[in-house]
Structures are given as structure tokens and as C-alpha cells.
Protein backbone atom coordinates (compact mmCIF):
# COMPACT_ATOMS: atom_id res chain seq x y z
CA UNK A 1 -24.89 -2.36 -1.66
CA UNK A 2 -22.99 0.56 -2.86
CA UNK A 3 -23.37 4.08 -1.93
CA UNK A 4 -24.95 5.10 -5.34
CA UNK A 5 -27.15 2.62 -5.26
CA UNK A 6 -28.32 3.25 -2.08
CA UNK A 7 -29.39 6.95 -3.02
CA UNK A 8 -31.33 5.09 -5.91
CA UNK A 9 -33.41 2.91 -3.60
CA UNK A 10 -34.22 5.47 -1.13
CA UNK A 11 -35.24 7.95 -4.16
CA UNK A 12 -37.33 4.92 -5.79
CA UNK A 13 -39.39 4.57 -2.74
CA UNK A 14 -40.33 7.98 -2.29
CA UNK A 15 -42.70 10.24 -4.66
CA UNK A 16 -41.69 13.26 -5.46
CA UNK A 17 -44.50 15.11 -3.96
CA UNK A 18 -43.42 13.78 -0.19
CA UNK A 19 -39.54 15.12 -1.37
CA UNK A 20 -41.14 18.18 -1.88
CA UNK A 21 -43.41 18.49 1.29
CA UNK A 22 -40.23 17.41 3.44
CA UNK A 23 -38.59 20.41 1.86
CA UNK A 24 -41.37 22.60 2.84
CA UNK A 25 -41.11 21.38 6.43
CA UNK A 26 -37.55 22.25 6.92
CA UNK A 27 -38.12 26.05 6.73
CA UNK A 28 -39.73 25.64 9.81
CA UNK A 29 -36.07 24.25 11.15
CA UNK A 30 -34.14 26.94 9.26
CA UNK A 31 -36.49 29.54 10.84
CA UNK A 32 -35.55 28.54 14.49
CA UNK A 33 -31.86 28.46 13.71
CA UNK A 34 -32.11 31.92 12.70
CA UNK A 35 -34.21 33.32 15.37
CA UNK A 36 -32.41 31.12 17.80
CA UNK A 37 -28.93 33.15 16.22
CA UNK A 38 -29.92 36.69 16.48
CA UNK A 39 -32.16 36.15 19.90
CA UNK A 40 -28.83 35.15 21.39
CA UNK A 41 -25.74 36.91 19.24
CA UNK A 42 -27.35 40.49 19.16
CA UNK A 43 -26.12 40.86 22.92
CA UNK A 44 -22.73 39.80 22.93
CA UNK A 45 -21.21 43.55 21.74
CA UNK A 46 -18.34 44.05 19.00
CA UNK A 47 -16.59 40.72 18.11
CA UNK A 48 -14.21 39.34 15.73
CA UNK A 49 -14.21 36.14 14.13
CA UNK A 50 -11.47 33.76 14.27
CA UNK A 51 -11.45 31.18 11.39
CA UNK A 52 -8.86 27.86 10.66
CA UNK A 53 -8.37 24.41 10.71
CA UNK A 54 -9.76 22.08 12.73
CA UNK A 55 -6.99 20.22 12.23
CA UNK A 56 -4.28 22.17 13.82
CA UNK A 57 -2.57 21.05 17.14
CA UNK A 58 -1.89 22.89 20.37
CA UNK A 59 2.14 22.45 19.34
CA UNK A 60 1.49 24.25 15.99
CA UNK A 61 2.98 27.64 15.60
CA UNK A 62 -0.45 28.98 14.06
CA UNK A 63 -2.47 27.78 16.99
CA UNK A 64 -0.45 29.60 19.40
CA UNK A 65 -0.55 32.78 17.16
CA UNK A 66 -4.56 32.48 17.29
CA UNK A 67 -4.70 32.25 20.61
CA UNK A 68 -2.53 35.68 21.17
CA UNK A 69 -4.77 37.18 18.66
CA UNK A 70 -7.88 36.20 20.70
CA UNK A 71 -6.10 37.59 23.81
CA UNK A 72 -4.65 41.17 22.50
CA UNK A 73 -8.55 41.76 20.98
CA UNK A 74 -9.98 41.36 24.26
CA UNK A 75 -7.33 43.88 25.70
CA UNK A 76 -8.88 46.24 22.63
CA UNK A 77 -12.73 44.90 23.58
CA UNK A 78 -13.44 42.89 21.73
CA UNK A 79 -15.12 39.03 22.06
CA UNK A 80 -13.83 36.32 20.00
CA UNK A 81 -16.31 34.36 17.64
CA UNK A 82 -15.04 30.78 16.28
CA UNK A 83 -16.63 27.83 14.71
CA UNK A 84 -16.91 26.56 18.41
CA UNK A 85 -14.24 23.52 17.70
CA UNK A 86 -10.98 22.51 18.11
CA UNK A 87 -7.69 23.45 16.29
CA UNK A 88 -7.71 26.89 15.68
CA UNK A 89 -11.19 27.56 16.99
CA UNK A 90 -10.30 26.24 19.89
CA UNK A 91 -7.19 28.74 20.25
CA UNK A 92 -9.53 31.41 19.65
CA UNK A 93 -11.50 30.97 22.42
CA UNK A 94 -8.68 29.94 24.98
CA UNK A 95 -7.51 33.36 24.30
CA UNK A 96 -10.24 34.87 24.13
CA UNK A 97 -11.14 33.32 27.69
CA UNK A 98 -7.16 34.06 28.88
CA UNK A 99 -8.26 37.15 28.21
CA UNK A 100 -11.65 37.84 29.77
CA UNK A 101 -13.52 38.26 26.53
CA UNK A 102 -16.84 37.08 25.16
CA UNK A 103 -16.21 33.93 23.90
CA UNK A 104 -18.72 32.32 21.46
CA UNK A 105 -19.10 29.18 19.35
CA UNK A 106 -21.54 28.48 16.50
CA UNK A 107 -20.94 24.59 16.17
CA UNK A 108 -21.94 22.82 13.59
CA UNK A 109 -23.30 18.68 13.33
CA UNK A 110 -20.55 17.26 11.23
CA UNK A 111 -19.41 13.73 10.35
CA UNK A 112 -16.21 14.06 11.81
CA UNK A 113 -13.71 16.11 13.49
CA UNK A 114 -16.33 19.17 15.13
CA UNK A 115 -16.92 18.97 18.34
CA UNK A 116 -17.33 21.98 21.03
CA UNK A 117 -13.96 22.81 22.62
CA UNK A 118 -13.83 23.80 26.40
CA UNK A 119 -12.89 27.38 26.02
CA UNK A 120 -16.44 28.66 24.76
CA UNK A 121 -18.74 30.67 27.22
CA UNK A 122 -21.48 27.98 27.88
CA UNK A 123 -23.80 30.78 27.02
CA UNK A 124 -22.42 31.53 23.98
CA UNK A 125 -22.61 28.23 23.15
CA UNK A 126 -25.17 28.12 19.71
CA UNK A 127 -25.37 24.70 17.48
CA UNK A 128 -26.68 24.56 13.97
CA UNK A 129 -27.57 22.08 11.61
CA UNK A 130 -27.16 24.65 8.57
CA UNK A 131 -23.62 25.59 7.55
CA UNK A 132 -25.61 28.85 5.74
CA UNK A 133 -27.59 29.90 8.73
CA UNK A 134 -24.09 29.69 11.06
CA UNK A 135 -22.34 31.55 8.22
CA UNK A 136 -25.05 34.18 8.64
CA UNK A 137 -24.48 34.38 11.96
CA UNK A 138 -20.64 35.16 11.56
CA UNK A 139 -21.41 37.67 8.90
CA UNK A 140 -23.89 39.69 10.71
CA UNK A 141 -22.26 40.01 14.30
CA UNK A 142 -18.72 40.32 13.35
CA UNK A 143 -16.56 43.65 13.01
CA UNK A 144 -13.65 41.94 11.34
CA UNK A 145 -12.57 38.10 10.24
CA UNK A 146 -9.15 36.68 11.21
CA UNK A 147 -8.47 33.71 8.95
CA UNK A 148 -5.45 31.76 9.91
CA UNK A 149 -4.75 28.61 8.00
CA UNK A 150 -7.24 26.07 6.90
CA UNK A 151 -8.91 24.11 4.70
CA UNK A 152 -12.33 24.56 2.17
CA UNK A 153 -14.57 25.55 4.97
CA UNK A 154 -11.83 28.25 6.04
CA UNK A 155 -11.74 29.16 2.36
CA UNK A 156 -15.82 29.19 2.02
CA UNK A 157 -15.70 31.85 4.97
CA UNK A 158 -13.10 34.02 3.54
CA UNK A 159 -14.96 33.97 -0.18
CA UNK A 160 -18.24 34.56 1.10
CA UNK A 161 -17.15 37.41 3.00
CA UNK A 162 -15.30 39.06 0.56
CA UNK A 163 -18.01 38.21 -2.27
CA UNK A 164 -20.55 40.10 -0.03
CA UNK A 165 -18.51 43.23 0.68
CA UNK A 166 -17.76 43.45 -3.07
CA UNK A 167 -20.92 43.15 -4.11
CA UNK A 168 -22.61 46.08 -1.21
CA UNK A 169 -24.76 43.01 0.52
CA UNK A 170 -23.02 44.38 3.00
CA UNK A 171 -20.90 46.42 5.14
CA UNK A 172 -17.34 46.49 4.85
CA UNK A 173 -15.02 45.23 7.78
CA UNK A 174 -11.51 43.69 7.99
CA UNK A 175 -10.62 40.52 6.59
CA UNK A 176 -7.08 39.40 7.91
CA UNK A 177 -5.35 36.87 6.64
CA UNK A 178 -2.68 35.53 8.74
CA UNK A 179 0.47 33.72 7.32
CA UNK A 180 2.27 34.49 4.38
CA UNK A 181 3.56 30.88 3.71
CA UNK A 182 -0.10 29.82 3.80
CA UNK A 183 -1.89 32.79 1.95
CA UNK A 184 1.00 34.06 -0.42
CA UNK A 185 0.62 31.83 -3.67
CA UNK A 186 -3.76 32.32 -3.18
CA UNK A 187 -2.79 36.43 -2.59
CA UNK A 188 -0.61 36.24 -5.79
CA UNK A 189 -3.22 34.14 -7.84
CA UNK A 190 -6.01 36.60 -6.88
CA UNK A 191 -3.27 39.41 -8.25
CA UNK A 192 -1.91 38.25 -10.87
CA UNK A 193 -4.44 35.58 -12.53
CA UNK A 194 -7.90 37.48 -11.66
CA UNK A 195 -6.67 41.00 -11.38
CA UNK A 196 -4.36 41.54 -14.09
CA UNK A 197 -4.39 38.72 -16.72
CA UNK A 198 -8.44 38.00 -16.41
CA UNK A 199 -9.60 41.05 -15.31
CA UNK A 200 -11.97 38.98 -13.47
CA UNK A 201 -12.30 41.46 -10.31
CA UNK A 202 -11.64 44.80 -10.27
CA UNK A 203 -7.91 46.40 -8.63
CA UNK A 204 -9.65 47.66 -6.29
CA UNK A 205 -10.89 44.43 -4.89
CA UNK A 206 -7.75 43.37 -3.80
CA UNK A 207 -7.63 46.11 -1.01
CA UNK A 208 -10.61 44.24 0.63
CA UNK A 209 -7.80 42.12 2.80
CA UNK A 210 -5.23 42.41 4.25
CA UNK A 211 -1.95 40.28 4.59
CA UNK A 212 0.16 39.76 7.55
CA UNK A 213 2.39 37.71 9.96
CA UNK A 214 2.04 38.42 13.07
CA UNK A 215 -0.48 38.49 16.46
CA UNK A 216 0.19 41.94 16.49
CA UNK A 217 -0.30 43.04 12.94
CA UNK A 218 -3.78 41.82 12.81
CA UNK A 219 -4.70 43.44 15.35
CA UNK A 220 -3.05 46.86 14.59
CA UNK A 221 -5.01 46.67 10.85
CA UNK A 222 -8.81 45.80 13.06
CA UNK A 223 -7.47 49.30 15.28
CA UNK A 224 -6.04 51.09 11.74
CA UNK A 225 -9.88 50.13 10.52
CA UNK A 226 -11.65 51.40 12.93
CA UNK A 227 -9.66 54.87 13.18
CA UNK A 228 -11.38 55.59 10.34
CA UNK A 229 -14.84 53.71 10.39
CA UNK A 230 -17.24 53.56 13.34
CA UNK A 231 -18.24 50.21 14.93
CA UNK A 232 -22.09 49.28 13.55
CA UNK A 233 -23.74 46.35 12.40
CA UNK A 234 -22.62 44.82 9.23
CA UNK A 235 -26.64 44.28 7.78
């Protein structure tokens, strides 16, 4: 039987009215993710999140780089927050461990490739079934985002972020984006295509990240931020 219709047979034998009531059910699940989230994330102090691929190996020149990122931000105070996995999340954390920082991980039940690295503090250690609940969670007790190189869900981070800060839902803090190589051509899109030939954001949106190359570059624009803007929550 194929996939599609597979979806039609389990859709056939189900009314509509017991779709709906299993939809009303859930918030009941959603609820306890999110009180669940900020019972245990409102006491971990100021972190930064660390975002990449899952995909990237301990050899990779990227992984290393997010793991002296973690580090150097715990010698400034702060915890490390990453998607609790391996590749660069799991960099994150060894650093952030190396260094004797916080070290959290809001994992996520996926298909394939997630699964909880060794390098997160076991009691910092959250799962969700809801990508938006975790991504609410990131949001809300971050004070900047790091966001080496990765696929969509690295992208989906970075967007929603930015989307939020332009629009006010929220505070602003530093989004980093690490690696020219990686980020250029997206950085020169944004410029060039949405900026100044669309007019599809404003100039003043591209100031809401910043674009470096090094361990120590990110960190100096999360200190050149702060200079100027006092930790608090971001909503």
C-alpha cells in the first residue's frame, strides 16, 4: 500500500468530529511542555544558544569552532543552550561543560538523527514532542543565538528569531552567524534581493545580525551588545 493511500484509509475510518476532539486533547500535552519549559529554564541564569547541524563531525572545522565558542561564553558567564544533539549541539555543550557552564538541551522526538549527546547537564536535560513549544523555549531564555552551519531547522531558528525582533514580539538580542563561506551568498541575498531590489524588509533590518569568522568574534559582538543593553528577559 502506498504512503498516500495509507493517509486515505486512516482518514476514511475516522469522523471528523473524533479528528477534532483528538485535537482538543493535545492542548492538554502542549500545556505540560510549556509549563514543564519555564518550571525548569527560568533558573538556569543568562544563556546563549548554540544552533547547527546535526550532521557535522567531531573532525569538522565548524564543530571545533562551536565548541570554543561554548567555552570562551562560560569564561564571560554565560550557559550554553543547544538542541540537546549531536554535531554542533553536541560541541556546544562539550564546551560549554569544558568550561564549567550551564549546559542545557531541549531535545526533540525525531525520525532520525536526534538523539541526546553526553555533554548536557542531566538536569538540564528537557524533551519535547513540539518543535514550536522547544523553539519557545530558546526564544524566551536566551540573551543571544550563535548559528553556525546547518540545515532548514538551523534556518527555521535563525528566521523565527529575526522575524520576532523585527516585528517587537520581542526583545532584541544578538544573532551571530558564524562562517562566511556558509552565510555569505544568504547575507548577500537578504542585501541585495530583499533590501535593495524588493524592498521587501527595511535597511535597517539587516543590522539585526551580525557576520563573522571566528570563536572570538562572536563572542566580542554578545560583550559589544551588552555594553550597551542590560541583560533581561527577552518576553
Amino acid at each position: 500500500m502506498s504512503k498516500d493511500h495509507r493517509v486515505a484509509s486512516k482518514f476514511s475510518h475516522r469522523s471528523w468530529n473524533e479528528i477534532k476532539s483528538n485535537d482538543s486533547w493535545s492542548i492538554f500535552k502542549i500545556m505540560s511542555e510549556f509549563v514543564e519549559g519555564y518550571e525548569r529554564l527560568q533558573k538556569i541564569g543568562p544563556c546563549v544558544s548554540i544552533f547547527g547541524s546535526a550532521r557535522t563531525k567531531p573532525e569538522d572545522p565548524y564543530y571545533e569552532m562551536a565548541q570554543q565558542i561554548a567555552y570562551k561564553l562560560t569564561q564571560k558567564g554565560y550557559g550554553v543552550i543547544t538542541g540537546g544533539g549531536p554535531g554542533i549541539m553536541e560541541a556546544g555543550n562539550k564546551g560549554a561543560q569544558e568550561g564549567g557552564g550551564v549546559s542545557v538541551g531541549l531535545n526533540i522526538d525525531l525520525p532520525f538523527e536526534q538523539s541526546s549527546n553526553p555533554w548536557v547537564d542531566l538536569k538540564h536535560s528537557i524533551d519535547f514532542d513540539y518543535f514550536f513549544v522547544r523553539k519557545v523555549m530558546f526564544v524566551k531564555y536566551s540573551q543571544g543565538f550563535v548559528v553556525m552551519p546547518g540545515g532548514f531547522g538551523t534556518m527555521d531558528e535563525l528566521f523565527e528569531a529575526l522575524t520576532l525582533i523585527q516585528t517587537d514580539k520581542i526583545g532584541r538580542f544578538p544573532i551571530i552567524m558564524v562562517g562566511r563561506d556558509f552565510w555569505g551568498g544568504l547575507v548577500d541575498w537578504i542585501d541585495k534581493t530583499l533590501k535593495d531590489k524588493f524592498k521587501t524588509i527595511s535597511p535597517k533590518d539587516t543590522s539585526l545580525f551580525a557576520l563573522v569568522d571566528t570563536a572570538d568574534e562572536a563572542v566580542d559582538e554578545i560583550d559589544k551588545f551588552y555594553s550597551e543593553y542590560l541583560l533581561k528577559p527577552n518576553f
